[in-house]
N, C-alpha and C. Protein backbone atom coordinates (compact mmCIF):
# COMPACT_ATOMS: atom_id res chain seq x y z
N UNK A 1 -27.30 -13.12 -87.10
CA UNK A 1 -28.75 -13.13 -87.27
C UNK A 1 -29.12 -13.18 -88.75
N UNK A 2 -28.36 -12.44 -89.61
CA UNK A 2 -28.47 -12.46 -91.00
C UNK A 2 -28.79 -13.88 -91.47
N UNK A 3 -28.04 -14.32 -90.94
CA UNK A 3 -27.40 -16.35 -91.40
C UNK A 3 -28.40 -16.62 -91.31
N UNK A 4 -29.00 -16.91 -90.02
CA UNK A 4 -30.19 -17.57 -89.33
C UNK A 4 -31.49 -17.19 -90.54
N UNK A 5 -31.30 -16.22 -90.64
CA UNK A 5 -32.47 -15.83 -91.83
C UNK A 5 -32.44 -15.90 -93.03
N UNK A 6 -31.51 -15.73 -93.65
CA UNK A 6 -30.97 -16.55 -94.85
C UNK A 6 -31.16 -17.83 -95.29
N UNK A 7 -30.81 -18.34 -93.65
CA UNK A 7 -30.76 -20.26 -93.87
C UNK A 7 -32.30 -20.52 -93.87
N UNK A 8 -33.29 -19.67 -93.27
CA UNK A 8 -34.00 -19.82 -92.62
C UNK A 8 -35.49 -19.81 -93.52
N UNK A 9 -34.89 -18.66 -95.06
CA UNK A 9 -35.81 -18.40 -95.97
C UNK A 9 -36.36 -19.18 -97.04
N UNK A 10 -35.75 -20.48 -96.98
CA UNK A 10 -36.37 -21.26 -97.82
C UNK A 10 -37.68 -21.59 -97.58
N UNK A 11 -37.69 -22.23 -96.05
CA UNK A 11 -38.40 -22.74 -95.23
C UNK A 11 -39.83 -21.86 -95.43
N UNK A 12 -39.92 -20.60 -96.13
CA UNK A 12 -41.50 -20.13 -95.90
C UNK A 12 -41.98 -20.62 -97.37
N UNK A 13 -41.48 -21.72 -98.11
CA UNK A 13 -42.22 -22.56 -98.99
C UNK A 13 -42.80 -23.16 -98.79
N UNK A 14 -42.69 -23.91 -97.45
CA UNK A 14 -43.22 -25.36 -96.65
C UNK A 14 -44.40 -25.20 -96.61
N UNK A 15 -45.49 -24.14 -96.22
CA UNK A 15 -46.43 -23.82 -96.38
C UNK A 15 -47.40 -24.39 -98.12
N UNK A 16 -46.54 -23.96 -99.16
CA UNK A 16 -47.25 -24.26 -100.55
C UNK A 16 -47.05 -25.53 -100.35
N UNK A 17 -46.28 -25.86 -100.57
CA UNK A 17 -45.72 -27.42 -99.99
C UNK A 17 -46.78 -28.25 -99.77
N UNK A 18 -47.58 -27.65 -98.37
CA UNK A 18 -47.96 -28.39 -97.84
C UNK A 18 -49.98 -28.65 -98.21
N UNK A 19 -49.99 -26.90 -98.89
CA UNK A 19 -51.11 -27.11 -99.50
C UNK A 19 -51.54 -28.18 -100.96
N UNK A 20 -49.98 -27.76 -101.75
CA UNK A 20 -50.18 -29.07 -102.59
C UNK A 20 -50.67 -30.07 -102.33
N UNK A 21 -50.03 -30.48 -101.14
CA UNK A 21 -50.34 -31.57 -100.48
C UNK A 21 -51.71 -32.38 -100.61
N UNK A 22 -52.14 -31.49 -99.79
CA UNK A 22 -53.66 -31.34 -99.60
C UNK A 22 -54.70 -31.44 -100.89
N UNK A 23 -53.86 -30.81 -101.95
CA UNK A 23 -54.97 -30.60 -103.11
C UNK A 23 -54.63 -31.76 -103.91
N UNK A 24 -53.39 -32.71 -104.00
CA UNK A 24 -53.45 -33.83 -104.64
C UNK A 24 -53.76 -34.90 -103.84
N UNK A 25 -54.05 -34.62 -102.79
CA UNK A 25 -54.37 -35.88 -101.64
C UNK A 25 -56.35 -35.38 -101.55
N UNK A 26 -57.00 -34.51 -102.22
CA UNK A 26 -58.09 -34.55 -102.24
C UNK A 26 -58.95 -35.09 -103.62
N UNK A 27 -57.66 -34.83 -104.84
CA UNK A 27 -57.72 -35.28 -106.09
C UNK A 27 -57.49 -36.36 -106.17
N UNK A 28 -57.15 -37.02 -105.24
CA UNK A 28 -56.42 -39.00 -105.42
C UNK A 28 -58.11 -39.60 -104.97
N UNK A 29 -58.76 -39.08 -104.39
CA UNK A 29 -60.47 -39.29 -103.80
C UNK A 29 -60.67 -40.18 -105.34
N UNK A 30 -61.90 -41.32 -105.26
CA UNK A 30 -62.18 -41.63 -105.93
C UNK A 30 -63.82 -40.46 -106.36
N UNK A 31 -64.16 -40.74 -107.25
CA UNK A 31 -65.48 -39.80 -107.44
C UNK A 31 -66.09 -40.31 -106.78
N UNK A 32 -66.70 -41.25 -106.10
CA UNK A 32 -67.95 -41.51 -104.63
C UNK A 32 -66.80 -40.93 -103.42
N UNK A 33 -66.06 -40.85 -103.25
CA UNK A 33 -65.73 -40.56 -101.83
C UNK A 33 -65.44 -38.85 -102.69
N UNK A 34 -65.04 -38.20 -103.03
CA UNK A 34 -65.14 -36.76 -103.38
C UNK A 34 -66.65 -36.51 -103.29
N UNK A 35 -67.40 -37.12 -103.90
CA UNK A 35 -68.50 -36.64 -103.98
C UNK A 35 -69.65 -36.57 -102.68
N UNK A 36 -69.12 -37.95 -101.37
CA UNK A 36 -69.63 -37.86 -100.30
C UNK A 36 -68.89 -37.05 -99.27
N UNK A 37 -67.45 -36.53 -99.56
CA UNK A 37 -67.27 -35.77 -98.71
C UNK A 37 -67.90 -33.89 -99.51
N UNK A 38 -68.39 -33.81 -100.16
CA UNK A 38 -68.79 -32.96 -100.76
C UNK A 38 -70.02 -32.28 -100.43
N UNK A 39 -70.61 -33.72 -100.25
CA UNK A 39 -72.03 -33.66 -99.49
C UNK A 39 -72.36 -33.61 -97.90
N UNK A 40 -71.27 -34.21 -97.47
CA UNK A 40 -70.95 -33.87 -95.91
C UNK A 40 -71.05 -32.29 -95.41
N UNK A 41 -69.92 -31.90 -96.44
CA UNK A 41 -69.61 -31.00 -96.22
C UNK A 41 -70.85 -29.85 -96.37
N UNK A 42 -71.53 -29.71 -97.60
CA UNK A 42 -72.58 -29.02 -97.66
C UNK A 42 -73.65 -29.09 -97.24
N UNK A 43 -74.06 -30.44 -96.40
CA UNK A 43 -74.94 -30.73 -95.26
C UNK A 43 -74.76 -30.22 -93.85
N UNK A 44 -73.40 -29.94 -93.60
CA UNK A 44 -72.77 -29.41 -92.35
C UNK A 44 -73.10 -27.95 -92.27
N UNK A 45 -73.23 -27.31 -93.90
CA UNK A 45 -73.19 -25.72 -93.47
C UNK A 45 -74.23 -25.56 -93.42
N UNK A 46 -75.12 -26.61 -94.62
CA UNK A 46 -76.51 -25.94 -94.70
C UNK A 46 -77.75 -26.15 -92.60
N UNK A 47 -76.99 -27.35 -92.11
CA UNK A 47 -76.97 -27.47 -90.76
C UNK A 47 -77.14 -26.55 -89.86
N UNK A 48 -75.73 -25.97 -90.04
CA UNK A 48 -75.26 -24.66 -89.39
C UNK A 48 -76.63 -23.22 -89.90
N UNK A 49 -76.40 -23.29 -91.09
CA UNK A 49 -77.35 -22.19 -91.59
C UNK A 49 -79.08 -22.11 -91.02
N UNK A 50 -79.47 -23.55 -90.88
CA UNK A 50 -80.69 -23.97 -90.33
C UNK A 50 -81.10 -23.47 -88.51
N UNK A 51 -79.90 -23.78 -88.27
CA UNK A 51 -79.83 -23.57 -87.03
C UNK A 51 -79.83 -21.91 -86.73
N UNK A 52 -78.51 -21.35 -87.15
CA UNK A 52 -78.57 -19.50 -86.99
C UNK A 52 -79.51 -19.33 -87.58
N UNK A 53 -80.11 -19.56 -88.77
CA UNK A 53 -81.39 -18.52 -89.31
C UNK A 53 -82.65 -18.94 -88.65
N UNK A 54 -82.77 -19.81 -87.63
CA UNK A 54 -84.12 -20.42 -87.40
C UNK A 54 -84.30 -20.76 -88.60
N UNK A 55 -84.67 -21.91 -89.64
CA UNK A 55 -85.33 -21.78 -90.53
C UNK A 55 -86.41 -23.34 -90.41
N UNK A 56 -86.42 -23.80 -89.24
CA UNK A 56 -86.96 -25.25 -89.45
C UNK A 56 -86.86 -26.49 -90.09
N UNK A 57 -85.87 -26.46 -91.43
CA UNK A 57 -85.93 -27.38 -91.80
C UNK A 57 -85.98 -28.39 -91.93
N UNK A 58 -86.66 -29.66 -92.21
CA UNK A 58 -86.50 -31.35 -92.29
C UNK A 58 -85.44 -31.75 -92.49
N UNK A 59 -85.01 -32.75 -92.29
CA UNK A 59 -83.88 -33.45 -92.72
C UNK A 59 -84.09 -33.59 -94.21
N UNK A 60 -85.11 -33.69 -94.62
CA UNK A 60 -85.47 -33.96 -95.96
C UNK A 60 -84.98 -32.64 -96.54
N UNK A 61 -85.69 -31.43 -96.31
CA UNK A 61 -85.68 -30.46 -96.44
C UNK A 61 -84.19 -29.89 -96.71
N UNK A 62 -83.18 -30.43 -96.06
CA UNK A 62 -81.71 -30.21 -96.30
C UNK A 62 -80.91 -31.02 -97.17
N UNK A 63 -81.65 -32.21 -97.04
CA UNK A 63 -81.05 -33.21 -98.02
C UNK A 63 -81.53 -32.56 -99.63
N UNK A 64 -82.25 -31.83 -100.07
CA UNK A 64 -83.04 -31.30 -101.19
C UNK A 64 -82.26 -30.01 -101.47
N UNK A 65 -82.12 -29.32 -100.47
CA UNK A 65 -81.19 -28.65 -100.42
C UNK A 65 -79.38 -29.36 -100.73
N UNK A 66 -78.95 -29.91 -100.07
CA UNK A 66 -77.94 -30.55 -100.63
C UNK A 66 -77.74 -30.54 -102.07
N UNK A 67 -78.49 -31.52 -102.54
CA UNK A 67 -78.49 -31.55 -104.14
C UNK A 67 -78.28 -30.09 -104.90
N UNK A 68 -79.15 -29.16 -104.36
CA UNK A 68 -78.87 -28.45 -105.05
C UNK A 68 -78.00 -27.54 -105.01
N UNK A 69 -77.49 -27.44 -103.75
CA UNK A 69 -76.02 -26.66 -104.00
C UNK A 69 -74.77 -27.08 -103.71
N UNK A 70 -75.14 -28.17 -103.56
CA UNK A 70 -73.68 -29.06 -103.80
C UNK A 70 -72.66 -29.32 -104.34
N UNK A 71 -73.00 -28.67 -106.19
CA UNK A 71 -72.29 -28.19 -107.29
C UNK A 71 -71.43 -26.97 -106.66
N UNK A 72 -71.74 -26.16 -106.09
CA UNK A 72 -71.92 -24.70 -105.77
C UNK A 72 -70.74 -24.49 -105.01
N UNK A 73 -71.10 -25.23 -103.51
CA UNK A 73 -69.92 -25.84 -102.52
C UNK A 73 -68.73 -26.60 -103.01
N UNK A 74 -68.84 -27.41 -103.85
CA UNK A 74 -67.26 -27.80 -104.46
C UNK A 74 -66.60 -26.91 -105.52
N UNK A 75 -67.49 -26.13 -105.94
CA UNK A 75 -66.77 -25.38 -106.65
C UNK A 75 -65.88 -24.32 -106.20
N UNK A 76 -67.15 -23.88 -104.50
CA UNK A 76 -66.23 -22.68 -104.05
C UNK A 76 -65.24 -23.39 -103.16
N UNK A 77 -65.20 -24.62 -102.92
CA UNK A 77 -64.00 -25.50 -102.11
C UNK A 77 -62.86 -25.38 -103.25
N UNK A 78 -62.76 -25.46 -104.39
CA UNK A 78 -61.78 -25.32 -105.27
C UNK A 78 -61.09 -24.03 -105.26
N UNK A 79 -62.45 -23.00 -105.43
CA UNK A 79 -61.59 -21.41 -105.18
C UNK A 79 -60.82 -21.12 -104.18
N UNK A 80 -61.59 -21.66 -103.04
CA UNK A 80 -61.18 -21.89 -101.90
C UNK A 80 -59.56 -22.51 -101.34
N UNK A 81 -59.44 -23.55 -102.15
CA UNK A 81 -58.21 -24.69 -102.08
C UNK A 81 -56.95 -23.42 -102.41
N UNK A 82 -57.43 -22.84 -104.25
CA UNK A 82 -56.27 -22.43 -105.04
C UNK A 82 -56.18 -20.88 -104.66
N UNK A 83 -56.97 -20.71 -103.54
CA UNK A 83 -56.76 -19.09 -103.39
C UNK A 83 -55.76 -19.39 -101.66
N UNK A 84 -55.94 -20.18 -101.34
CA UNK A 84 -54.98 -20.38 -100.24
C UNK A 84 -53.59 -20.98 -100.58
N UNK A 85 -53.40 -21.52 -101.48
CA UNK A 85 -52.18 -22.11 -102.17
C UNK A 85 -51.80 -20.64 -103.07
N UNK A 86 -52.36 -20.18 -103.78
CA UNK A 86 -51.71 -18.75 -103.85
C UNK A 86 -50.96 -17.79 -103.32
N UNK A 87 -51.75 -17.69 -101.93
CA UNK A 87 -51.53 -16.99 -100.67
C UNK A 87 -50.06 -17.82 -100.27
N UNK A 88 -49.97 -18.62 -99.81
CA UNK A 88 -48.65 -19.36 -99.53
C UNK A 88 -47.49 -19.64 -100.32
N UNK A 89 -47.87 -19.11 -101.30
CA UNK A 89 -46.60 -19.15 -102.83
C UNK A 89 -46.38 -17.72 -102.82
N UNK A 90 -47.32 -16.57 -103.01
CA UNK A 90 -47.40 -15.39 -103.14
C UNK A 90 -46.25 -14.58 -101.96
N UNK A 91 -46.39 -15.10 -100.47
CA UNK A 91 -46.28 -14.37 -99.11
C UNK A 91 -44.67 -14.79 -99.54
N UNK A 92 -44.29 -15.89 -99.89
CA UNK A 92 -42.53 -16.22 -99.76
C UNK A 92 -42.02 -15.29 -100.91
N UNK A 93 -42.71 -15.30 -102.03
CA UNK A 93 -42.02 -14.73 -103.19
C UNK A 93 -42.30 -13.32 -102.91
N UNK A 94 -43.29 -12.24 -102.33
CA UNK A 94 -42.96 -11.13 -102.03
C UNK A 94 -41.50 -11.17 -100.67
N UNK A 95 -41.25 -11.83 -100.06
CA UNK A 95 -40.16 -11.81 -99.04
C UNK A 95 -39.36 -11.70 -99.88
N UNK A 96 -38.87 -12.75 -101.02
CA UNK A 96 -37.73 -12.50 -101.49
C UNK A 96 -37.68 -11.28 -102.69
N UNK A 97 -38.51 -10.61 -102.75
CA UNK A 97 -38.65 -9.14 -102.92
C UNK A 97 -39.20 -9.11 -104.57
N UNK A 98 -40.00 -10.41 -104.72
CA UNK A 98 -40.26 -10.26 -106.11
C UNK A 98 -42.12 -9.49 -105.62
N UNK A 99 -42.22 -8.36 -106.94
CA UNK A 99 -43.57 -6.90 -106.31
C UNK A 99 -44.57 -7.10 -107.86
N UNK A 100 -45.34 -6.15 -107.68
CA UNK A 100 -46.35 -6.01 -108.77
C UNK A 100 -46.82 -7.11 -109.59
N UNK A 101 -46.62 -6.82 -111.52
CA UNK A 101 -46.66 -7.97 -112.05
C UNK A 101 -45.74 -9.02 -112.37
N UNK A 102 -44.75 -8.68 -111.75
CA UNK A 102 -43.87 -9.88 -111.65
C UNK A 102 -44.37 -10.92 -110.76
N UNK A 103 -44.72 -10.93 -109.65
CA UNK A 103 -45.42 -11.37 -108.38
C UNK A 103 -46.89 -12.20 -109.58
N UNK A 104 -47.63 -11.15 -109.68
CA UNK A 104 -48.55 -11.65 -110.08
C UNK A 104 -48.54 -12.88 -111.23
N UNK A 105 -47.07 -12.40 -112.16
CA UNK A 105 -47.04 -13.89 -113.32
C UNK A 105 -46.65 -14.80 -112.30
N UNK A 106 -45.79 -14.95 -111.55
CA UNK A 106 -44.73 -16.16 -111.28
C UNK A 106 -45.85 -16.95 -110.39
N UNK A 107 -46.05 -16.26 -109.27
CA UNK A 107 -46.89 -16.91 -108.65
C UNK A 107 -48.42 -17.72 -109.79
N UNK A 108 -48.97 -16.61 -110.55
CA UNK A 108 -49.61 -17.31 -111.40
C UNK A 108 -49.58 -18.12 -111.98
N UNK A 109 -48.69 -18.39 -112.90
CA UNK A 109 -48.14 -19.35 -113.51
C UNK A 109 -48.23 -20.53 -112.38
N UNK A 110 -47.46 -20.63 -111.43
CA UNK A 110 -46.82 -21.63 -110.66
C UNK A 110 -48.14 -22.38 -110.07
N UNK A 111 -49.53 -21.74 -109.66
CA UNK A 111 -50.67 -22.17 -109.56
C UNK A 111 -51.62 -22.76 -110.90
N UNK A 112 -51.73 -21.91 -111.38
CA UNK A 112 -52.16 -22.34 -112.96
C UNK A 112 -51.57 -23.56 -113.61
N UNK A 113 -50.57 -23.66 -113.53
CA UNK A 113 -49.58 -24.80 -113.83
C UNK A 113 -50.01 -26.05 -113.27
N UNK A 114 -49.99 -25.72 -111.40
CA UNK A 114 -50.41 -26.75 -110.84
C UNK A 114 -51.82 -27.05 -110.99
N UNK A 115 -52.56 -26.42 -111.52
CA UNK A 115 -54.47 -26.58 -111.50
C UNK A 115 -54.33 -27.61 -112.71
N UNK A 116 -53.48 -26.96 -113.53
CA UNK A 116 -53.52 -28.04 -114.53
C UNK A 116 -53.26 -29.59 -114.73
N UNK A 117 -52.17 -29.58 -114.07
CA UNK A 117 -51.49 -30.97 -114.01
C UNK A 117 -52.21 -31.51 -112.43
N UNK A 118 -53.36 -31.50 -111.66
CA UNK A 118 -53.35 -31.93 -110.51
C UNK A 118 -55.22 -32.05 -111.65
N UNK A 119 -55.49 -31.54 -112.34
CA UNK A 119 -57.02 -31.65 -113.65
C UNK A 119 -56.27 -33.29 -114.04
N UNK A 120 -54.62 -33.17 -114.57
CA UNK A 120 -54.37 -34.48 -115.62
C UNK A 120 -54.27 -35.44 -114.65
N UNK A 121 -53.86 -34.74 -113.31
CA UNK A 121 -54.17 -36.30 -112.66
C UNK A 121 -55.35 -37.02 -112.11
N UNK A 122 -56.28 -36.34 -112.37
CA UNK A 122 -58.06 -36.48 -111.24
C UNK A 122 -57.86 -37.31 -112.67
N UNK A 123 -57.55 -37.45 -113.69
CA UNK A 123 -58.02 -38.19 -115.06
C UNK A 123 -57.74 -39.78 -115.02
N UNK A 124 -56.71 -40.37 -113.86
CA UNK A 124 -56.12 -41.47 -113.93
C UNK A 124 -56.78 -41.67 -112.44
N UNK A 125 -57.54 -40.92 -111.98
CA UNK A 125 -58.09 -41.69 -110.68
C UNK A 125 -59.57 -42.10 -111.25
N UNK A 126 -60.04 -43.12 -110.36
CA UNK A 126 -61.84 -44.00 -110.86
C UNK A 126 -62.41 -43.03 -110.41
N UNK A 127 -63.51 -42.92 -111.33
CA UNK A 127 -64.80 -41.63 -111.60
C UNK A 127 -64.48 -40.42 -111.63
N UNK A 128 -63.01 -40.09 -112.02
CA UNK A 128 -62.71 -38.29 -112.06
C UNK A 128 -62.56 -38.15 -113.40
N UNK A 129 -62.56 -37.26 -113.75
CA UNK A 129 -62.01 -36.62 -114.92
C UNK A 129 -61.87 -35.11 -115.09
N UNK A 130 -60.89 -35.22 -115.80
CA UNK A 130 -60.14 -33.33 -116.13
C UNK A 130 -61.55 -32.35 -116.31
N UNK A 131 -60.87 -31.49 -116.21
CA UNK A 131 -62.05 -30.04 -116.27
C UNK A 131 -61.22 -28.40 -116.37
N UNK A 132 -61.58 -28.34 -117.79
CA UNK A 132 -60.98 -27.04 -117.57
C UNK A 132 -61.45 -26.03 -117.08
N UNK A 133 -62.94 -26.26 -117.02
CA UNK A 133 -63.88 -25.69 -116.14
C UNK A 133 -62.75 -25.02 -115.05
N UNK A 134 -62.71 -26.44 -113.95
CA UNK A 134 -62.04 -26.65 -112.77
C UNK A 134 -61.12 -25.95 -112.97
N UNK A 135 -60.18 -25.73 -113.63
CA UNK A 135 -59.28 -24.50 -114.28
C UNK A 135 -58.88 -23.51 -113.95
N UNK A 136 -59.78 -22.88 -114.65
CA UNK A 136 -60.74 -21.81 -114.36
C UNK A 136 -61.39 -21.08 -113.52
N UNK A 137 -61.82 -22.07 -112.49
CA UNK A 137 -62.46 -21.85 -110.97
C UNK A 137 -61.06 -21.56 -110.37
N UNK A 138 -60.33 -22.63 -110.39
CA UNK A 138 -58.98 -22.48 -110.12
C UNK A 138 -58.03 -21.46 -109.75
N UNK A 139 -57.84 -20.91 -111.13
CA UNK A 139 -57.45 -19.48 -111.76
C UNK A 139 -57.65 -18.18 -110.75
N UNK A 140 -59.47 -18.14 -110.87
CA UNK A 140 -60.15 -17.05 -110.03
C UNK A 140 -59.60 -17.06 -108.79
N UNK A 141 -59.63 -18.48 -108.16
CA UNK A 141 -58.86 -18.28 -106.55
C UNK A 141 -57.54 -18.24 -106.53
N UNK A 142 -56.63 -18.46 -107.47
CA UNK A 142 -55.46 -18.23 -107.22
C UNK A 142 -55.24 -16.34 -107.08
N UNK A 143 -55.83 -15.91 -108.45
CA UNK A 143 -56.00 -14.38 -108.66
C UNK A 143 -56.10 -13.55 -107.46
N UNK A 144 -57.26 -14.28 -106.86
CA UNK A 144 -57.99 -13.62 -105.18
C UNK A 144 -56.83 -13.98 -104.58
N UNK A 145 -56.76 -14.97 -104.47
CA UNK A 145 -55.16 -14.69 -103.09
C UNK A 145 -54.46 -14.19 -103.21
N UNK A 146 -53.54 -14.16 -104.88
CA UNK A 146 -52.36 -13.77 -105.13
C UNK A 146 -52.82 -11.67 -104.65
N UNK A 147 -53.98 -11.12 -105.26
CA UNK A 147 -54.41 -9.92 -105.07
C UNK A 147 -54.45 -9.87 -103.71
N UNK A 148 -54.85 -10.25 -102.57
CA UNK A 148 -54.98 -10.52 -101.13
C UNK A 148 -53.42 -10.19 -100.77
N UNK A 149 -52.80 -10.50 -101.22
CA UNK A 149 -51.34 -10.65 -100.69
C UNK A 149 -50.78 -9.35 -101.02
N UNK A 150 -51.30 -8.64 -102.15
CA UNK A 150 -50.68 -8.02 -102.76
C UNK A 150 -51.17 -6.34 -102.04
N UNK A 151 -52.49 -6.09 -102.21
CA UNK A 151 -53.31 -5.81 -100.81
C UNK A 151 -52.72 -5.53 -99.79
N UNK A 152 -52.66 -6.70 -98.74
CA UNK A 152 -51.89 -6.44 -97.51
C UNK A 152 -50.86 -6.09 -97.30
N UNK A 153 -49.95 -7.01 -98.24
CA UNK A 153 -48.40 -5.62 -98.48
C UNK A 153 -48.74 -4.05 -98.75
N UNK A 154 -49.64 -4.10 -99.53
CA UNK A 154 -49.63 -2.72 -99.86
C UNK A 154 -49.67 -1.78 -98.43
N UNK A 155 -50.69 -2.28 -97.93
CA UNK A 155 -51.33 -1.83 -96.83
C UNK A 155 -50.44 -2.29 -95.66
N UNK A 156 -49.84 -2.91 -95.36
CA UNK A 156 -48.65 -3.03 -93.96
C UNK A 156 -47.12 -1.96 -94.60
N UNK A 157 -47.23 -2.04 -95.66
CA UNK A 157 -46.11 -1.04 -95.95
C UNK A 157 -46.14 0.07 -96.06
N UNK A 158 -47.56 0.33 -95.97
CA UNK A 158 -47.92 2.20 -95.86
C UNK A 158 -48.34 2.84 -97.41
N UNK A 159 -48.57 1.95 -98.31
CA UNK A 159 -48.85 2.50 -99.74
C UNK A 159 -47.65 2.12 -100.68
N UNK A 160 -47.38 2.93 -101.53
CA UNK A 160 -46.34 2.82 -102.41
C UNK A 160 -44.91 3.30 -101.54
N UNK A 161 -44.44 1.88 -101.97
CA UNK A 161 -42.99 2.46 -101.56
C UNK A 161 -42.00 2.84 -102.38
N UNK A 162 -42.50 2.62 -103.80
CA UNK A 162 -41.79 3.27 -105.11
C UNK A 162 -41.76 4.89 -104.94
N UNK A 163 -43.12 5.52 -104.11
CA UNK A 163 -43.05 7.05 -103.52
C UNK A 163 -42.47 7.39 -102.56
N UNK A 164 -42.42 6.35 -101.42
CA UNK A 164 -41.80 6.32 -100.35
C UNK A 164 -40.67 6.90 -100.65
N UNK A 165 -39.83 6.09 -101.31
CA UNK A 165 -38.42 5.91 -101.28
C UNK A 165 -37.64 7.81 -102.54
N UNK A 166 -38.48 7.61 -103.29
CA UNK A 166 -38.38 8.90 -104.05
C UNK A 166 -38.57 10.39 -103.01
N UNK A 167 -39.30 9.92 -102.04
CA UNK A 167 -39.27 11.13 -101.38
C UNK A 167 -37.93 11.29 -99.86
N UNK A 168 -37.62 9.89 -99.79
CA UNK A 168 -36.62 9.67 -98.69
C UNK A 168 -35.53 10.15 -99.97
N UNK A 169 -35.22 10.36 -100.82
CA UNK A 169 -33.83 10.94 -101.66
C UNK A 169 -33.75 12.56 -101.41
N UNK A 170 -35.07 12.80 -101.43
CA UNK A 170 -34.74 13.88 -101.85
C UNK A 170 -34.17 14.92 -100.87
């Protein structure tokens, strides 16, 4: 059974893997198609929102809306993107028993890294360009996940197990 899990532990990378994926296959978008699925997208919630709050709105009325938080919505789609790609880099590297701020650089780094170089590539696609802004936004959601992860270990393991274990010696 050991084997099986051994052989078996690479495999919970596939996950980052696969979010990369996703985040350079949303960065390859030209700027009109990023920017209309952007607007889709924030037409869909503000939709949704119209509907649960009763609020009546026009079509017009949402489209006006659109514009204006449309900035808002891709930005938190970015936090969004790099705080789930955190989460999936974060969950394998606590398995293989890396804790605290070690956890917090490697995984950091390894997101940060990628925010960066996935900024140099939106630069060679038509109508994108780098943003360290984007960065930045980046950053914050990697932070939130990587903390999320860090969190729930805490909390499925019962607290500190640096106390744990000091008190199982004694």
């Amino acid at each position: 059974m050991r084997i099986i899990a051994t052989l078996l532990k690479p495999l919970s990378f596939v996950p980052a893997l696969l979010m990369m994926y996703v985040i350079f296959t949303f960065s390859s978008q030209t700027g009109a198609e990023s920017s209309n699925l952007s607007n889709k997208v924030t037409e869909s919630a503000l939709i949704v929102v119209d509907h649960v709050l009763d609020k009546g709105w026009s079509e017009e009325d949402i489209q006006v809306r659109v514009e204006k938080y449309g900035f808002y919505v891709r930005k938190l789609a970015h936090m969004t993107e790099y705080c789930i790609l955190a989460i999936t880099i974060s969950l394998p590297l606590y398995v293989y028993g890396l804790r605290g701020f070690p956890l917090l650089l490697l995984a950091g780094i390894i997101c940060v890294g990628f925010a960066a170089t996935d900024e140099y590539h939106q630069s060679m696609v038509a109508n994108r360009g780098p943003s360290i802004t984007d960065v930045g936004i980046d950053s914050i959601g990697a932070l939130i996940g990587i903390t999320l992860v860090r969190l729930f270990s805490w909390i499925a393991l019962g607290g500190d197990t640096r106390r744990r274990r000091r008190r199982h010696r004694r």
